[in-house]
C-alpha atoms as a PDB file:
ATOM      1  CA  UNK A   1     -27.613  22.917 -16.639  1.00  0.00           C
ATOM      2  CA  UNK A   2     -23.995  22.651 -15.629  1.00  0.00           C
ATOM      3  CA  UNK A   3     -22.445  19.606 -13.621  1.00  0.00           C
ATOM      4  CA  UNK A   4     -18.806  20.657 -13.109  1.00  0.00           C
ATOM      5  CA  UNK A   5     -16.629  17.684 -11.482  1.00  0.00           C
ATOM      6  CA  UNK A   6     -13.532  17.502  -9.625  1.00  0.00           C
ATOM      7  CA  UNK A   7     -12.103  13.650  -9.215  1.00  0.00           C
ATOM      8  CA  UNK A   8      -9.598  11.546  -7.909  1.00  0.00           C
ATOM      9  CA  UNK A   9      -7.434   9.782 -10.575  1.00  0.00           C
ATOM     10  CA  UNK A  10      -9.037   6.018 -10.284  1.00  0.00           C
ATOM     11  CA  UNK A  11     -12.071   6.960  -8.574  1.00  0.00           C
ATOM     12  CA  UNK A  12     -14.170   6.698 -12.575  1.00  0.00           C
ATOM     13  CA  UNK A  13     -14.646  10.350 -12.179  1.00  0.00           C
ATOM     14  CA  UNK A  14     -15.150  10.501 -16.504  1.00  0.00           C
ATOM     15  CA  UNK A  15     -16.996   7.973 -16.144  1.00  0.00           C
ATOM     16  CA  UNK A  16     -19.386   9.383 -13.958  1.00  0.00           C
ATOM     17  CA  UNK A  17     -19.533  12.371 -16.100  1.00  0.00           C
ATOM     18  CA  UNK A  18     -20.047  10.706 -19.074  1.00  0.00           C
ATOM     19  CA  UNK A  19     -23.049   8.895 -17.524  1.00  0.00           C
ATOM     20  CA  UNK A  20     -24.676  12.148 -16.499  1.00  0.00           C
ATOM     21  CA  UNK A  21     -23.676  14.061 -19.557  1.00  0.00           C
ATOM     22  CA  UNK A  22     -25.916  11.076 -21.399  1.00  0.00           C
ATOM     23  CA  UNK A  23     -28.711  10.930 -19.257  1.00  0.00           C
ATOM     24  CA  UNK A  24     -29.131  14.717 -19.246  1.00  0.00           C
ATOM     25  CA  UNK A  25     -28.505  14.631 -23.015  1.00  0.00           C
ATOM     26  CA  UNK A  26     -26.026  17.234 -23.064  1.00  0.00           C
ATOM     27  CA  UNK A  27     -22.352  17.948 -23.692  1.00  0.00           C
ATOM     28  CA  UNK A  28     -19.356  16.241 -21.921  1.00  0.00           C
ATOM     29  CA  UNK A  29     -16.103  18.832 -21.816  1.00  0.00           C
ATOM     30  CA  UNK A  30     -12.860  16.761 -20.385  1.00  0.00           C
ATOM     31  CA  UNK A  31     -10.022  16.187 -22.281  1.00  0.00           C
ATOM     32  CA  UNK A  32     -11.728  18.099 -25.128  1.00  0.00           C
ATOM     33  CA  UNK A  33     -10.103  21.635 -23.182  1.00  0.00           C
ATOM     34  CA  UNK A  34      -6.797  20.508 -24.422  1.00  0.00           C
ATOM     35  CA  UNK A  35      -7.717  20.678 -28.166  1.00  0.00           C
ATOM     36  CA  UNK A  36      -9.606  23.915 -27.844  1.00  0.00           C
ATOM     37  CA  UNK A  37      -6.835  25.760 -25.860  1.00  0.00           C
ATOM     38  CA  UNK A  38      -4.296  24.632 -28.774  1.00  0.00           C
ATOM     39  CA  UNK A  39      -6.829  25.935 -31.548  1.00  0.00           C
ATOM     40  CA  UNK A  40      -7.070  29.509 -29.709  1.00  0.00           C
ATOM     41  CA  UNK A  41      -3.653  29.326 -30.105  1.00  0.00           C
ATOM     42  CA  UNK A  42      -2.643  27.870 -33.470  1.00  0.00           C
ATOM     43  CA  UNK A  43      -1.284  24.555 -32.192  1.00  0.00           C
ATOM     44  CA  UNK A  44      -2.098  21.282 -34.031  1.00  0.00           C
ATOM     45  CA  UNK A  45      -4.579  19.697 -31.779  1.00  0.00           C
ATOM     46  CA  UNK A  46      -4.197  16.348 -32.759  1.00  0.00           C
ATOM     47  CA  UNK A  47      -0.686  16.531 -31.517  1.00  0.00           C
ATOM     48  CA  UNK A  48      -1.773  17.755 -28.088  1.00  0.00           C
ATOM     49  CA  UNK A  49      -2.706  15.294 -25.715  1.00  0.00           C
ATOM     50  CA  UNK A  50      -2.768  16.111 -21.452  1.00  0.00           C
ATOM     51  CA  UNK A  51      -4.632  13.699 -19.505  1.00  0.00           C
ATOM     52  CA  UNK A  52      -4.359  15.822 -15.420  1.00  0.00           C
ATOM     53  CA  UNK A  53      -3.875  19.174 -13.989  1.00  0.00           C
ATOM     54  CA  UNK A  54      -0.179  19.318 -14.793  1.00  0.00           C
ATOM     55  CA  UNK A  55      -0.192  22.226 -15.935  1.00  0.00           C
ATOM     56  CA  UNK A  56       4.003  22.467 -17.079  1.00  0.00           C
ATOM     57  CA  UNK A  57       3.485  18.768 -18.232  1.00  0.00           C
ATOM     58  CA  UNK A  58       1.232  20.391 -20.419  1.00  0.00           C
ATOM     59  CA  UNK A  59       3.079  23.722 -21.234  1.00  0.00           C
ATOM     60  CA  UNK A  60       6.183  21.261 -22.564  1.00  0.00           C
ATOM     61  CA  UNK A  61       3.988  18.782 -24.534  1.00  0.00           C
ATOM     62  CA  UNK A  62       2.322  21.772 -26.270  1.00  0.00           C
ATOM     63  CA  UNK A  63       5.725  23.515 -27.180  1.00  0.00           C
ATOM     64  CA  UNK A  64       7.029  20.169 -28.347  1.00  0.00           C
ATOM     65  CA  UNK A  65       4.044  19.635 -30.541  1.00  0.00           C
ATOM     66  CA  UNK A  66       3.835  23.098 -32.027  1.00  0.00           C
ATOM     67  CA  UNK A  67       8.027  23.275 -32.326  1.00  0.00           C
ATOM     68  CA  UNK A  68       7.580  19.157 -34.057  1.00  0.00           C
ATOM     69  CA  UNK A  69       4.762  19.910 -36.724  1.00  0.00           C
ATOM     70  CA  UNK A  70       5.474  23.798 -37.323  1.00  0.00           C
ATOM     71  CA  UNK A  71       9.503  24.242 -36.644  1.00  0.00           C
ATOM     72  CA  UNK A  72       8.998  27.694 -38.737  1.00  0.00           C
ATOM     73  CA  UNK A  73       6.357  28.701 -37.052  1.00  0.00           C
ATOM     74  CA  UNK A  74       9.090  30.254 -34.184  1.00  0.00           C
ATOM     75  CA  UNK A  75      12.336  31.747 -35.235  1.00  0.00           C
ATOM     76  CA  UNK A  76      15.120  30.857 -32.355  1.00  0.00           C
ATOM     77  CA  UNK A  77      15.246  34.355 -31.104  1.00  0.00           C
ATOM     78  CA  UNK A  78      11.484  34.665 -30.319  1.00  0.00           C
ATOM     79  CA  UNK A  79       9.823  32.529 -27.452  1.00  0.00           C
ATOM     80  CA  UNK A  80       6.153  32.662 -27.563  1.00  0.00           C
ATOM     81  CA  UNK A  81       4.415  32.896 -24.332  1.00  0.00           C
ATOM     82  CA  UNK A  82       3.361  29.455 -23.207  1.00  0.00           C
ATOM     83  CA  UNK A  83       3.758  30.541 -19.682  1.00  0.00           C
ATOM     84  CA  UNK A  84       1.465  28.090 -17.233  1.00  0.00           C
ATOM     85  CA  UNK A  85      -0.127  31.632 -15.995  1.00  0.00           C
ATOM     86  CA  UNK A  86      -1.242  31.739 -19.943  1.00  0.00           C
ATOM     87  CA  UNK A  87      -2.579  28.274 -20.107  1.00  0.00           C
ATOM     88  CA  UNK A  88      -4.815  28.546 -17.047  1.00  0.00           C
ATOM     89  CA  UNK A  89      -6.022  31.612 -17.383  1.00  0.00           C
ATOM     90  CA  UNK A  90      -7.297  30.340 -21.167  1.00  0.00           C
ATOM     91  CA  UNK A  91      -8.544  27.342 -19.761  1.00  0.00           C
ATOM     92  CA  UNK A  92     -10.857  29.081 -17.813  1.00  0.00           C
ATOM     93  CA  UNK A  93     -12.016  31.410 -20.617  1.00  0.00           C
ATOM     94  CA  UNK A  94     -13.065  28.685 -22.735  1.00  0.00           C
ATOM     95  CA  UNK A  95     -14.523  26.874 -19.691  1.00  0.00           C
ATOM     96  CA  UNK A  96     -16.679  29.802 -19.018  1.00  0.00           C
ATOM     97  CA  UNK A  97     -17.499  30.336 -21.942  1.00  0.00           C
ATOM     98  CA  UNK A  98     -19.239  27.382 -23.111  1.00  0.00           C
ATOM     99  CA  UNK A  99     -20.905  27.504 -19.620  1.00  0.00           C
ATOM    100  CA  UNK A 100     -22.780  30.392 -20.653  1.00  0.00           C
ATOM    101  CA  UNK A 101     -23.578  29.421 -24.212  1.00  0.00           C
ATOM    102  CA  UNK A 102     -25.152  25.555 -23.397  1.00  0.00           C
ATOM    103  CA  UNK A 103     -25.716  22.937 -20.754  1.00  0.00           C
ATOM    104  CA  UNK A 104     -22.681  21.075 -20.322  1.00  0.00           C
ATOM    105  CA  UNK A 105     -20.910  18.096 -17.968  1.00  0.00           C
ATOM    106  CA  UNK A 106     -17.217  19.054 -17.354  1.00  0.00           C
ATOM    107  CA  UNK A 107     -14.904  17.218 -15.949  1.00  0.00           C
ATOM    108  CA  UNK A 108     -11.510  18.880 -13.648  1.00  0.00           C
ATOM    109  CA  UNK A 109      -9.488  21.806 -14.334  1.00  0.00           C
ATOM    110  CA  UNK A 110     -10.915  23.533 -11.440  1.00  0.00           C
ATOM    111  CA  UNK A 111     -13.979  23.671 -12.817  1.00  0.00           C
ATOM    112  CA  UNK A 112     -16.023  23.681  -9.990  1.00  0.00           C
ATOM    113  CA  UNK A 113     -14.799  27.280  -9.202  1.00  0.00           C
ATOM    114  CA  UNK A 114     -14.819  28.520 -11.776  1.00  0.00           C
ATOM    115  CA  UNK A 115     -18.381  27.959 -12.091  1.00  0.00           C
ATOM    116  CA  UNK A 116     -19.685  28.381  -8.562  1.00  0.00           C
ATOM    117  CA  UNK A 117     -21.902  31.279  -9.518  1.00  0.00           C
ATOM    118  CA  UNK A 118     -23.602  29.599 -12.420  1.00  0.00           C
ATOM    119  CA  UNK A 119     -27.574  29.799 -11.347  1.00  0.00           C
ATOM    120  CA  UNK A 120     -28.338  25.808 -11.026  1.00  0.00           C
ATOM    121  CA  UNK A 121     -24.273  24.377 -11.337  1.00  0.00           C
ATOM    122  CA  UNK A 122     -24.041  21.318  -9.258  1.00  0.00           C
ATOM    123  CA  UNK A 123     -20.167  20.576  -7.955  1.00  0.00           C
ATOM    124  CA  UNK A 124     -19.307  17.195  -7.398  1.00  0.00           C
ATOM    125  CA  UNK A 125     -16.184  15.677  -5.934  1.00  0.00           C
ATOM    126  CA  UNK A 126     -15.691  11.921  -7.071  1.00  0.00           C
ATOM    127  CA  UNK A 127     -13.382  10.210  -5.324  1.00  0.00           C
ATOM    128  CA  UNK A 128     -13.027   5.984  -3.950  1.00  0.00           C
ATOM    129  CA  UNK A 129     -10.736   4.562  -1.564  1.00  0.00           C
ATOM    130  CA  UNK A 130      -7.029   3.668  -2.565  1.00  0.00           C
ATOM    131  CA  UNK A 131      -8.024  -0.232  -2.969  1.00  0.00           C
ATOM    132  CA  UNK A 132     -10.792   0.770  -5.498  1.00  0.00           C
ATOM    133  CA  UNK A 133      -9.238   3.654  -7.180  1.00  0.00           C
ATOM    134  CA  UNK A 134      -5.537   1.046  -7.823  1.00  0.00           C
ATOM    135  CA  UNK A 135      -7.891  -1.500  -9.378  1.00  0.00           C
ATOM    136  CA  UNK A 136      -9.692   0.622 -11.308  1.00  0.00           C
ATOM    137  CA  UNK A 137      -6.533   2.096 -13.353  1.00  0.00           C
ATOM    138  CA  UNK A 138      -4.958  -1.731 -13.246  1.00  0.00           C
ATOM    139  CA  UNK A 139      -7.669  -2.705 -15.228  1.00  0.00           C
ATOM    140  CA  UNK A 140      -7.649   0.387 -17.688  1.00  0.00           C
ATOM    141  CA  UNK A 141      -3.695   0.405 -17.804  1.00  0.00           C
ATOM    142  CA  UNK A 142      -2.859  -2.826 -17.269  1.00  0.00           C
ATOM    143  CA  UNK A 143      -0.667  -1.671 -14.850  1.00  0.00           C
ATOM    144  CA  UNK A 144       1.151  -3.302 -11.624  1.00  0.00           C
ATOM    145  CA  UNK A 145      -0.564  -2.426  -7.793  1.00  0.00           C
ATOM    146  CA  UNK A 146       2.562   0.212  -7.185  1.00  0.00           C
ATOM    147  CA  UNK A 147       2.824   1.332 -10.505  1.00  0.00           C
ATOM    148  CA  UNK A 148      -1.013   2.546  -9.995  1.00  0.00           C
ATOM    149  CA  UNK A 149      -0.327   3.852  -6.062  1.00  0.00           C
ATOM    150  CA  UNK A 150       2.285   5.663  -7.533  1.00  0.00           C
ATOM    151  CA  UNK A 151       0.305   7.630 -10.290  1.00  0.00           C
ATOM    152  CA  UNK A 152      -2.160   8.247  -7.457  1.00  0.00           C
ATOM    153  CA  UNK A 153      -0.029   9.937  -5.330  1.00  0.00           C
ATOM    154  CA  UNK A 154       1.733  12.061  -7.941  1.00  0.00           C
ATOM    155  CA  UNK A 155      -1.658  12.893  -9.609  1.00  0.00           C
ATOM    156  CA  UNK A 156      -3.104  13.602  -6.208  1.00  0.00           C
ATOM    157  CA  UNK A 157      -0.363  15.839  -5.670  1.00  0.00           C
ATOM    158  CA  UNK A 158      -0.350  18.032  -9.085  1.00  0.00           C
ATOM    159  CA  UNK A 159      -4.454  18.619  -8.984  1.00  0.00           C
ATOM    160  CA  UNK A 160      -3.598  19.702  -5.473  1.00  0.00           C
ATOM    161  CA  UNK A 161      -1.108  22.058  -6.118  1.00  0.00           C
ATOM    162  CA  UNK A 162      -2.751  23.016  -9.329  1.00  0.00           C
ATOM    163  CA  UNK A 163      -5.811  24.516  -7.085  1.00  0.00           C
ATOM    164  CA  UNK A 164      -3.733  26.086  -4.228  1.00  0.00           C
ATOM    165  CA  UNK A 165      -1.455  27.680  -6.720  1.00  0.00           C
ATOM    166  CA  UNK A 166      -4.375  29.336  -9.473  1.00  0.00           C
ATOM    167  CA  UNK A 167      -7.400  29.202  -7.099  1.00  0.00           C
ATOM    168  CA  UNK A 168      -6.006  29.466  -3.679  1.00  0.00           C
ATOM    169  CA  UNK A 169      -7.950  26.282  -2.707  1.00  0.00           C
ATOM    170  CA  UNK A 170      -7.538  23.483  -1.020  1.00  0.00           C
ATOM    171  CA  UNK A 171      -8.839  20.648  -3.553  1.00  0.00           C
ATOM    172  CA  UNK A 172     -10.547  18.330  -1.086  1.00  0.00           C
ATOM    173  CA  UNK A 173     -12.132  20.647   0.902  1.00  0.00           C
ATOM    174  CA  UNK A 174     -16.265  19.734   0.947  1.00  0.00           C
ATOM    175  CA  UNK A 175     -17.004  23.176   1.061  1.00  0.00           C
ATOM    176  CA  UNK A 176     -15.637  23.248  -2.529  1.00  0.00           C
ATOM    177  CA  UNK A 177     -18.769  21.329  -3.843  1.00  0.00           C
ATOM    178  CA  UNK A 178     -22.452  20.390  -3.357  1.00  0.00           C
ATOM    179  CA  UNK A 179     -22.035  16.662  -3.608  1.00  0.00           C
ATOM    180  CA  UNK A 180     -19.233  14.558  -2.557  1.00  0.00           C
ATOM    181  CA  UNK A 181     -19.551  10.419  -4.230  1.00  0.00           C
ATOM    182  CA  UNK A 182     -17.964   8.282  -3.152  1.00  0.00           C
ATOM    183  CA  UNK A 183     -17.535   5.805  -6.623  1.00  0.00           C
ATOM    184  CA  UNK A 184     -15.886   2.857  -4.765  1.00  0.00           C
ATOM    185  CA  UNK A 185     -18.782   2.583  -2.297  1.00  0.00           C
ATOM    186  CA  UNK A 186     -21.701   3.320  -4.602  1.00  0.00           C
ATOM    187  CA  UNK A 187     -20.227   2.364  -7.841  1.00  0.00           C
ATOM    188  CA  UNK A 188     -20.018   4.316 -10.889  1.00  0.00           C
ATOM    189  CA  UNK A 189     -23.945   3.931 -12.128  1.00  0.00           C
ATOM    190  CA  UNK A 190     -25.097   5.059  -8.611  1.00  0.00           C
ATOM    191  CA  UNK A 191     -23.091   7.793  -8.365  1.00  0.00           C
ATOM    192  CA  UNK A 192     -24.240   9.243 -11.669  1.00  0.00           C
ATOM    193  CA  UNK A 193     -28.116   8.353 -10.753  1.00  0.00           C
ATOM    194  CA  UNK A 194     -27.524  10.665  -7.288  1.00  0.00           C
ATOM    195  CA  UNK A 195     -25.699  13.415  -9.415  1.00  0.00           C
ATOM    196  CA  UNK A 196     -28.301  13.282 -11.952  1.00  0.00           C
ATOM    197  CA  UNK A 197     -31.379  13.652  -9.034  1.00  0.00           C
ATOM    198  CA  UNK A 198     -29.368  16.545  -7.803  1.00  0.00           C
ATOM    199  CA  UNK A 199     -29.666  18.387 -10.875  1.00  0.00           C
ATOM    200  CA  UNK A 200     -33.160  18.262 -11.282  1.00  0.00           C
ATOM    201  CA  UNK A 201     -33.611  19.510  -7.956  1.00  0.00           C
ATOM    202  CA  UNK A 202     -31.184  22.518  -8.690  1.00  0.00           C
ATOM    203  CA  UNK A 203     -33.126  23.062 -12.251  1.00  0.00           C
ATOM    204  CA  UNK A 204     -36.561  22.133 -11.560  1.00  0.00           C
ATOM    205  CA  UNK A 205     -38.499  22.237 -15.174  1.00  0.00           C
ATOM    206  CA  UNK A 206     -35.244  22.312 -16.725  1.00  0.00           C
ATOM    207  CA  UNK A 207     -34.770  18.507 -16.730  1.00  0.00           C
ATOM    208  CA  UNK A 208     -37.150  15.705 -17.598  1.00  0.00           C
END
């Protein structure tokens, strides 16, 4: 069973995921990729931390870390190749591949194509409207109204580009996914209940 989810920031798409991910009983894969992309590569996970689809935000913080905690690790004269093209592609490999090895919840990193011809995958899109999606990241940050509008509209704007530039895809098209929620409507327990209900009828016998 795979549930692969694409979300707007404030719209509780981990939360969703983690809701299904425990009613299913199986694996939740979000900000996990991070630390498994630095261990295929020898970087010091616990110094690598990338919370959206940024991908050169993450290129830089994963060079810093690696250059910080292992500054012999790369003479001056040789520049190891943390190209963004690198990351992705290695992203998806690990993505895949723990698709095909067990039944998994996993959350962005244009997932939901990457997995599109997984037998049974559901693809959700969880998004909210901007009043629900700023008060949801107010109360987890602690944040001011335009301080969270802000991150909305730059994080909106990197997943976006993220998809057109690796997956030539336009990131809120519905055609993208089975199952659009809407989390600041239905709330983030409903949502999971309707993603949940979809999966058994994807995998019927697979899920009790």
């Amino acid at each position: 069973m795979i549930v692969a989810i694409a979300r707007e920031l404030g719209a509780g798409g981990h939360e969703v995921g983690e809701r299904i991910a425990a009613t299913l009983g199986v694996e939740l894969l979000d900000n996990q990729i991070v630390d498994l992309v630095a261990g295929k590569i020898g970087a010091p996970a616990s110094y690598v931390a990338a919370r959206d689809e940024s991908v050169e935000t993450f290129a830089e913080r994963l060079f810093q870390a690696i250059s910080t905690a292992q500054p012999e690790a790369y003479p001056a004269d040789v520049s190891p190749d943390w190209s963004e093209e690198r990351l992705v592609r290695l992203t998806g490999d690990i993505i895949r591949e723990r698709a095909r090895s067990r039944s998994l919840v996993v959350i962005g990193r244009g997932a939901p194509l990457l997995l599109k011809d997984v037998p049974g995958a559901l693809r959700v899109f969880v998004l909210a409207d901007a009043e629900a999606r700023a008060r949801r990241l107010m109360a987890r940050q602690g944040c001011a109204r335009e301080d969270a509008l802000k991150q909305m509209k730059v994080s909106d704007q990197h997943r976006a580009a993220y998809m057109k530039q690796y997956y030539n895809a336009d990131w809120r098209d519905p055609h993208l996914y089975d199952l659009t929620l809407n989390s600041g409507a239905l709330g983030v327990e409903t949502a999971a209940r309707i993603a949940v209900e979809c999966v058994r009828v994807l995998n019927p016998g697979a899920v009790g």
